[in-house]
C-alpha atoms as a PDB file:
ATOM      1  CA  UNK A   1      18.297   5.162 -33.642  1.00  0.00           C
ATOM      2  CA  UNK A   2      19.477   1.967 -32.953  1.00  0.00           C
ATOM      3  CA  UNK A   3      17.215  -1.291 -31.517  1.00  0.00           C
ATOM      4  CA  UNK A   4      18.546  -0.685 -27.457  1.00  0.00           C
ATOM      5  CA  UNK A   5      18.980   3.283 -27.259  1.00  0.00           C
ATOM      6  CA  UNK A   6      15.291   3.283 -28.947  1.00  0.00           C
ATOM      7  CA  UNK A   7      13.818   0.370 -26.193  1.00  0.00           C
ATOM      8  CA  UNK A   8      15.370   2.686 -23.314  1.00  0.00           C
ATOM      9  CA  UNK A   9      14.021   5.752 -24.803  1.00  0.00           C
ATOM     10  CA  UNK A  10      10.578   4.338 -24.968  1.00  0.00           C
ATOM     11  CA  UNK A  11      11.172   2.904 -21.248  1.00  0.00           C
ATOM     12  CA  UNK A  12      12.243   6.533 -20.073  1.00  0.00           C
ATOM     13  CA  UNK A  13       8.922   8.323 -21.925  1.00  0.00           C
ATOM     14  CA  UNK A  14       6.493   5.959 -20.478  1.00  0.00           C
ATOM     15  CA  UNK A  15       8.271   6.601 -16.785  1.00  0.00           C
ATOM     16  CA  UNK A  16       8.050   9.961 -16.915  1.00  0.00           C
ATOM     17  CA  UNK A  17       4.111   9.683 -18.649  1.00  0.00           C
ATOM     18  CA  UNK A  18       3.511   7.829 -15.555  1.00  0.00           C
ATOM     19  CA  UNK A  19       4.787  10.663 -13.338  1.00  0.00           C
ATOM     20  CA  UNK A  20       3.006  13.385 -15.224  1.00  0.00           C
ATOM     21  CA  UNK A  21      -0.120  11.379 -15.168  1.00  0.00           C
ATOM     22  CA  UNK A  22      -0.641  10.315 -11.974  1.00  0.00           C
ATOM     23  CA  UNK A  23      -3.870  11.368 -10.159  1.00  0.00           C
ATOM     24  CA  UNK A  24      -2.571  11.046  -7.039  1.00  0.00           C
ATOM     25  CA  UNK A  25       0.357   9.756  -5.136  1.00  0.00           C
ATOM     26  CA  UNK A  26       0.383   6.031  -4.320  1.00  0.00           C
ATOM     27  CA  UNK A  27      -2.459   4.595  -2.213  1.00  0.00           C
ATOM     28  CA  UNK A  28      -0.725   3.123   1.223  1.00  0.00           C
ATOM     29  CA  UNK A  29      -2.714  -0.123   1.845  1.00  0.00           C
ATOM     30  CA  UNK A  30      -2.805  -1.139   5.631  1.00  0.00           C
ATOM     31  CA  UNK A  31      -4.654  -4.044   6.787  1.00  0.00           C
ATOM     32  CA  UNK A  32      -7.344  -1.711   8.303  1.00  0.00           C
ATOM     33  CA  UNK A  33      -8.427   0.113   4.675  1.00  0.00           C
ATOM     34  CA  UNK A  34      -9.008  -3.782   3.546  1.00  0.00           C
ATOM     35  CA  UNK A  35     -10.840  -4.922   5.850  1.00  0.00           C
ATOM     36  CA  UNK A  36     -12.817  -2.052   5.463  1.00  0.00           C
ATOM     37  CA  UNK A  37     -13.654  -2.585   1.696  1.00  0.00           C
ATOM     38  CA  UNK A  38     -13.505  -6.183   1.963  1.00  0.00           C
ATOM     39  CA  UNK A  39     -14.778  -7.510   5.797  1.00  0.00           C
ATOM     40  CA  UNK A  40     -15.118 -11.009   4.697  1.00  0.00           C
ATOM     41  CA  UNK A  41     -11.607 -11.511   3.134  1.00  0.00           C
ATOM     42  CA  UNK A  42      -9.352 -12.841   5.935  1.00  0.00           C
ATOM     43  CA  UNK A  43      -6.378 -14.300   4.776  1.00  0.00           C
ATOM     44  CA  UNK A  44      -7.077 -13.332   1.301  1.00  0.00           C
ATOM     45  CA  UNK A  45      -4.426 -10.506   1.115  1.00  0.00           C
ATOM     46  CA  UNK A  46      -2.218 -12.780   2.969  1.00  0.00           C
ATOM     47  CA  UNK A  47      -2.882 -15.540   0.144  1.00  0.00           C
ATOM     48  CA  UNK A  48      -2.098 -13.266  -2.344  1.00  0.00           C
ATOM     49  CA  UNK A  49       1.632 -11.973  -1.418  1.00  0.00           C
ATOM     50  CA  UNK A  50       2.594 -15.371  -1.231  1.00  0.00           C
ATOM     51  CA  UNK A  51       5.284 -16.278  -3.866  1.00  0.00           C
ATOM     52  CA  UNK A  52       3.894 -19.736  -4.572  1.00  0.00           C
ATOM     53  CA  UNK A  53       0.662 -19.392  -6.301  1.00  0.00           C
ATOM     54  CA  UNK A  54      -2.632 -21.070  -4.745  1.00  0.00           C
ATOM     55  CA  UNK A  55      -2.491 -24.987  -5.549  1.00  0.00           C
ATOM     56  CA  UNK A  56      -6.213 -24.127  -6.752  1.00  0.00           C
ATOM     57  CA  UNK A  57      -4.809 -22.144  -8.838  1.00  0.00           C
ATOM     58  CA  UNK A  58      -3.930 -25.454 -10.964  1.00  0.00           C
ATOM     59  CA  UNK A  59      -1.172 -24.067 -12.593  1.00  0.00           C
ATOM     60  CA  UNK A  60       1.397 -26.241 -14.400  1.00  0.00           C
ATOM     61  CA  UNK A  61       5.485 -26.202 -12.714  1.00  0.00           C
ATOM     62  CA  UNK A  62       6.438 -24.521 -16.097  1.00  0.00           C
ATOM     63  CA  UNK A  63       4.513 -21.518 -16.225  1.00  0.00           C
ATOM     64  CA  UNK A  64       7.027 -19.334 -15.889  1.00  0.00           C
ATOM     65  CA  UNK A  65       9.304 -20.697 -18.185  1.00  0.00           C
ATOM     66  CA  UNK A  66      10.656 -17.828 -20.481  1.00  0.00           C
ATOM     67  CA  UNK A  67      11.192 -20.855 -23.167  1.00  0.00           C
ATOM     68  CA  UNK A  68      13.723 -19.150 -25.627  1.00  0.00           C
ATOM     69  CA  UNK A  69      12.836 -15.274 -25.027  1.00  0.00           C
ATOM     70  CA  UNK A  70      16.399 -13.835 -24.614  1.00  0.00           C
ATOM     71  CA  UNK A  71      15.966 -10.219 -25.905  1.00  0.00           C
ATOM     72  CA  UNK A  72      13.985  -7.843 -23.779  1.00  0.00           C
ATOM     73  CA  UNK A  73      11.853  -7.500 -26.716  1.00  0.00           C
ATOM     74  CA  UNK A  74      11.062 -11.194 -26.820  1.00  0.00           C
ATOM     75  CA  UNK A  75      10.549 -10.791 -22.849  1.00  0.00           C
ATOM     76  CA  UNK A  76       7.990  -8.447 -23.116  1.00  0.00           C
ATOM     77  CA  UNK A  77       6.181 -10.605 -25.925  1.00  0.00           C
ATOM     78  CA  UNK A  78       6.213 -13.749 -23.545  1.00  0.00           C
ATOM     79  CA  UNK A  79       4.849 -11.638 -20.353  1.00  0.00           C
ATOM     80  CA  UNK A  80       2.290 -10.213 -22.774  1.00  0.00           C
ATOM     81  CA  UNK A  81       1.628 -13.651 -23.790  1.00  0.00           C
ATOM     82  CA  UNK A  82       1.549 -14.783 -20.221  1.00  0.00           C
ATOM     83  CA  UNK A  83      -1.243 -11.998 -19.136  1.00  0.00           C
ATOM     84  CA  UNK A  84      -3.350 -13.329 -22.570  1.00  0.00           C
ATOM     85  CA  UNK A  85      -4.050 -16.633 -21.027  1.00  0.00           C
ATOM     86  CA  UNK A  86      -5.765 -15.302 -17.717  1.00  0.00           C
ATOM     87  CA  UNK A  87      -8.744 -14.779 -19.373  1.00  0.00           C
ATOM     88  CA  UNK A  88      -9.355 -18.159 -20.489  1.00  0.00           C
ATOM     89  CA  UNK A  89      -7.853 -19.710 -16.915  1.00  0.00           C
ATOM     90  CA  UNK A  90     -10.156 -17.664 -15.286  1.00  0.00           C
ATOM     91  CA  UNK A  91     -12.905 -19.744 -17.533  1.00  0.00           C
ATOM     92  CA  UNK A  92     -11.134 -22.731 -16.398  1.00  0.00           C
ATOM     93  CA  UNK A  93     -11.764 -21.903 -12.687  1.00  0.00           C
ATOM     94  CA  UNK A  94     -15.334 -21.170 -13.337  1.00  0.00           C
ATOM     95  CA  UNK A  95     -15.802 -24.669 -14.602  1.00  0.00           C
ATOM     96  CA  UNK A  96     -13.983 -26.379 -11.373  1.00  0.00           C
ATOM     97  CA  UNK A  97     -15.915 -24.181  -9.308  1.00  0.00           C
ATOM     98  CA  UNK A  98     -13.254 -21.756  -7.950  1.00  0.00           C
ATOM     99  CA  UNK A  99     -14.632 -19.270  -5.885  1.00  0.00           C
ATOM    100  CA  UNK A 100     -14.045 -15.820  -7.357  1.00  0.00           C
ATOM    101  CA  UNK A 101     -12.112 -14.329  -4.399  1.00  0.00           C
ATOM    102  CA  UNK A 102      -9.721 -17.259  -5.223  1.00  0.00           C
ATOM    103  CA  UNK A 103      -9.948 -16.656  -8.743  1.00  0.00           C
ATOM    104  CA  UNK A 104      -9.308 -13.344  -8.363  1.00  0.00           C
ATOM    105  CA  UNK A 105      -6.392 -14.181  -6.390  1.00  0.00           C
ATOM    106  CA  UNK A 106      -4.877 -16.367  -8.814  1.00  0.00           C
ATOM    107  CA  UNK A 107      -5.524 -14.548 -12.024  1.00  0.00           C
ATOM    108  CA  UNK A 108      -3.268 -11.378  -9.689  1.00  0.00           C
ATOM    109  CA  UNK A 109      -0.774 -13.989  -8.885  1.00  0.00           C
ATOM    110  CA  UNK A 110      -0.448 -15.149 -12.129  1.00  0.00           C
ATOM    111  CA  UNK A 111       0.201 -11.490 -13.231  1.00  0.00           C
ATOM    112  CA  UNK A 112       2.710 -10.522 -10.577  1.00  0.00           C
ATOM    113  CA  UNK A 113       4.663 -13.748 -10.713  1.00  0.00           C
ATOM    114  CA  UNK A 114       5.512 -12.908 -14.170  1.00  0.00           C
ATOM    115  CA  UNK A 115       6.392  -9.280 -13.943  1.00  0.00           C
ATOM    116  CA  UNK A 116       8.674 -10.743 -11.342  1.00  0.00           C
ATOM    117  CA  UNK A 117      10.213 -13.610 -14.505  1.00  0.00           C
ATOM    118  CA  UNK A 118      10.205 -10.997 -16.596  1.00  0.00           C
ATOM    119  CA  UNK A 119      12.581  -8.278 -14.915  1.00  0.00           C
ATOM    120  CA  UNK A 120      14.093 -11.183 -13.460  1.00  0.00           C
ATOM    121  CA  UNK A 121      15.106 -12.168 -17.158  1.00  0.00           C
ATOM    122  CA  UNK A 122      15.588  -8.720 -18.600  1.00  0.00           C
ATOM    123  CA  UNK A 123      19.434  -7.788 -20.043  1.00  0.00           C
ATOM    124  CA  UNK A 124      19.744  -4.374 -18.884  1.00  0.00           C
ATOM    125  CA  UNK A 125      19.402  -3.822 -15.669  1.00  0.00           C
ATOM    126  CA  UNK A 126      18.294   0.218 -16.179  1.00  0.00           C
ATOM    127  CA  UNK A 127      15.815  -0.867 -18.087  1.00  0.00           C
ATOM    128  CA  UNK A 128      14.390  -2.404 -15.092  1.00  0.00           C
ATOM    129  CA  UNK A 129      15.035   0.340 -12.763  1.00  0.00           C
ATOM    130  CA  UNK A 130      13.396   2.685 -14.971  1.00  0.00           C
ATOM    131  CA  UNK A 131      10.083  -0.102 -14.717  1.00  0.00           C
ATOM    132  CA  UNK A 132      10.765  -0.250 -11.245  1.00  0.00           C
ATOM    133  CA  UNK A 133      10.902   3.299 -10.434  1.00  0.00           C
ATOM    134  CA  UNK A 134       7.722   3.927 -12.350  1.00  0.00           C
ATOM    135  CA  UNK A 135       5.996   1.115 -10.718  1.00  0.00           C
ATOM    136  CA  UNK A 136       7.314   2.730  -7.180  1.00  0.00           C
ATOM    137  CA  UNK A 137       5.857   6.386  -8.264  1.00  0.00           C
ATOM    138  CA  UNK A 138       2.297   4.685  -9.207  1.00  0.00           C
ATOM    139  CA  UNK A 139       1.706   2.025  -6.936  1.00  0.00           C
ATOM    140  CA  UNK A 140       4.265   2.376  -4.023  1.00  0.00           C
ATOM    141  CA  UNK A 141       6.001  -0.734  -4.820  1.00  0.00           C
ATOM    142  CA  UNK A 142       8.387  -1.147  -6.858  1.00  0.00           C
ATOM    143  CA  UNK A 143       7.077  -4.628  -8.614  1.00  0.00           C
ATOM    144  CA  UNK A 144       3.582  -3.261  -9.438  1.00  0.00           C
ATOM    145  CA  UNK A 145       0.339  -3.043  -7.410  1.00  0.00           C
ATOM    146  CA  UNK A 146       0.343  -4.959  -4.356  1.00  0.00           C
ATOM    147  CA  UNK A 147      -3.145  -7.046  -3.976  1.00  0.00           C
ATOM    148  CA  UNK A 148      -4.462  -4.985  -1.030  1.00  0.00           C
ATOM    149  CA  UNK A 149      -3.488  -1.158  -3.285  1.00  0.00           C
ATOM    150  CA  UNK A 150      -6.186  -3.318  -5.825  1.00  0.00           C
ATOM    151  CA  UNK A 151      -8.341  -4.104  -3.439  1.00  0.00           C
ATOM    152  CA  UNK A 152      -7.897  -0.469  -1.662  1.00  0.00           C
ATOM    153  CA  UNK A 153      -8.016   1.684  -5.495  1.00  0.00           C
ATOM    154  CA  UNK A 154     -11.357  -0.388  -6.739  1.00  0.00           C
ATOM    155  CA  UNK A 155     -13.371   0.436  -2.960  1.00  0.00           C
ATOM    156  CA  UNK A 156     -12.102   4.121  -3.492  1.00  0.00           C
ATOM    157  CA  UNK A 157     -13.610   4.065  -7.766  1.00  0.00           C
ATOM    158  CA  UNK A 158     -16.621   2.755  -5.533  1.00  0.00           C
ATOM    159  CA  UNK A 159     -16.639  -1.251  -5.887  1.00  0.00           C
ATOM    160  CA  UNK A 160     -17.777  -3.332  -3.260  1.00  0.00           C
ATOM    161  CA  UNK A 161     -17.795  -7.456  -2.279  1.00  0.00           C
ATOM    162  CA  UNK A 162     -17.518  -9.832  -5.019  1.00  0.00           C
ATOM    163  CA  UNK A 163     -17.574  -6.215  -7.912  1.00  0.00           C
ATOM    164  CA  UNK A 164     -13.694  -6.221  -6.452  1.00  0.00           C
ATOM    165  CA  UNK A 165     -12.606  -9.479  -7.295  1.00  0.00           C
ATOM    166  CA  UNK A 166     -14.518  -8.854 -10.280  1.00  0.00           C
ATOM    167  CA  UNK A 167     -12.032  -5.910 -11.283  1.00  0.00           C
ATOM    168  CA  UNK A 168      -8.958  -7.140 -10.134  1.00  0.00           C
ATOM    169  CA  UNK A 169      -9.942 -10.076 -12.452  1.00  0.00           C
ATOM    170  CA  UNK A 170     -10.241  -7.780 -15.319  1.00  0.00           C
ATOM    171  CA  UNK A 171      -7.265  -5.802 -14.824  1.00  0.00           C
ATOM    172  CA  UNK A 172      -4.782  -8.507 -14.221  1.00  0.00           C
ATOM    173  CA  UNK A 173      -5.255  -9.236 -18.054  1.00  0.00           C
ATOM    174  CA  UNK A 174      -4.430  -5.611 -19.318  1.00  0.00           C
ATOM    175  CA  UNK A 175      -0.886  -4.272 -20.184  1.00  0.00           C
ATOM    176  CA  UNK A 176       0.430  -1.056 -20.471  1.00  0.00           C
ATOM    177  CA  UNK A 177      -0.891   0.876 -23.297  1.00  0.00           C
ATOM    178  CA  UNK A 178       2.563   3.100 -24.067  1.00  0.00           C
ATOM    179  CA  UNK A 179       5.065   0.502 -23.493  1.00  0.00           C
ATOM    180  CA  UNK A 180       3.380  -2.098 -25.942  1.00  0.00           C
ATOM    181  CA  UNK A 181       3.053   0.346 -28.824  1.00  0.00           C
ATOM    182  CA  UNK A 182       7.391   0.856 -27.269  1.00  0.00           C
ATOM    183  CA  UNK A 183       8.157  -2.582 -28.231  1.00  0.00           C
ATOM    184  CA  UNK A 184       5.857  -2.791 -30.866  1.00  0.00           C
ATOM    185  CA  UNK A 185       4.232  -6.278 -30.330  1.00  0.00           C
ATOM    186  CA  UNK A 186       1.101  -8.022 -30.977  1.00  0.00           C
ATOM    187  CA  UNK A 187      -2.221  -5.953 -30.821  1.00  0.00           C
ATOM    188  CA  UNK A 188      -3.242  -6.642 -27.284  1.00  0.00           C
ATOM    189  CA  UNK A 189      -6.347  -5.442 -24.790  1.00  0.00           C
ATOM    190  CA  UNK A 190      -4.383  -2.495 -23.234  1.00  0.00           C
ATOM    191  CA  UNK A 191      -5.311  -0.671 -19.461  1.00  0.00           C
ATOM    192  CA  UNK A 192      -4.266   2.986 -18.367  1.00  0.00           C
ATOM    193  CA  UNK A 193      -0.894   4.058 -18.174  1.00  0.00           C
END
């Protein structure tokens, strides 16, 4: 099967494994739910949509630079790469004394900033739909989990206060599990489907 009908294949298996799998339809996340979970976050939510990440978050004007990654293959490495480096920028933070609700927003940021490079960057545009679509059916949106779904998902598994930041920490540095074993890259910490 040749390289592209065999990427899009993949693409279209792990869509529809997201479909079948889903618990439940997409959590709606109004400002109400997160203040619920999270009563001391104020403009935390806020601070996390925003398309410029947190100066705090002390990352360099180039971190998003796809360098030579052309093939959607070589796309998926870099984002992979990208995610690998949130675990030791998170130990960065620590050291400067980042609070962990900021942390927390940053290492998200970080996470959704290049999901956004990556499809930005992809070559075939129903490739993208097909992530997009996916992304729609699981999280109600169609570039991944909004902060306040994390936030709103990790109160509902039973999390509370700082346990939530804690999470959405953690998660921000998993991939998907079917689509990397798809493109066949690097051995990498994978999350759920």
């Amino acid at each position: 099967m040749p390289a592209l009908k065999k990427q899009t294949f993949v693409l279209l298996l792990v869509f529809l494994h997201g479909i079948s799998c889903s618990q439940a339809p997409p959590i709606p996340c109004d400002e109400t739910q997160f203040i619920e979970c999270l009563p001391e976050a104020g403009v935390i939510a806020e601070a996390a949509q925003n398309a410029t990440p947190l100066p705090e978050c002390g990352l360099p004007d180039t971190f998003l630079d796809l360098g030579a990654a052309e093939t959607n293959l070589e796309i998926r490495q870099w984002y992979v790469d990208v995610v690998d480096t949130i675990p030791e920028l998170n130990r960065r933070w620590i050291e400067e004394g980042l609070p962990l609700e900021k942390r927390a927003v940053c290492a998200y940021q970080l996470r959704r900033l290049a999901r956004v490079r990556a499809r930005e960057a992809m070559s075939e545009p129903h490739e993208v739909k097909l992530l997009e679509a996916r992304d729609r059916n699981k999280y109600g949106d169609p570039l991944g989990p909004t902060f306040c779904w994390l936030v709103v998902q990790k109160c509902a598994d039973g999390l509370a206060g700082a346990d939530i930041y804690q999470a959405i920490i953690d998660s921000s540095t998993k991939t998907n599990p079917a689509f990397n074993r798809g493109v066949k890259h690097k051995t990498h910490k994978t999350n759920g489907p």
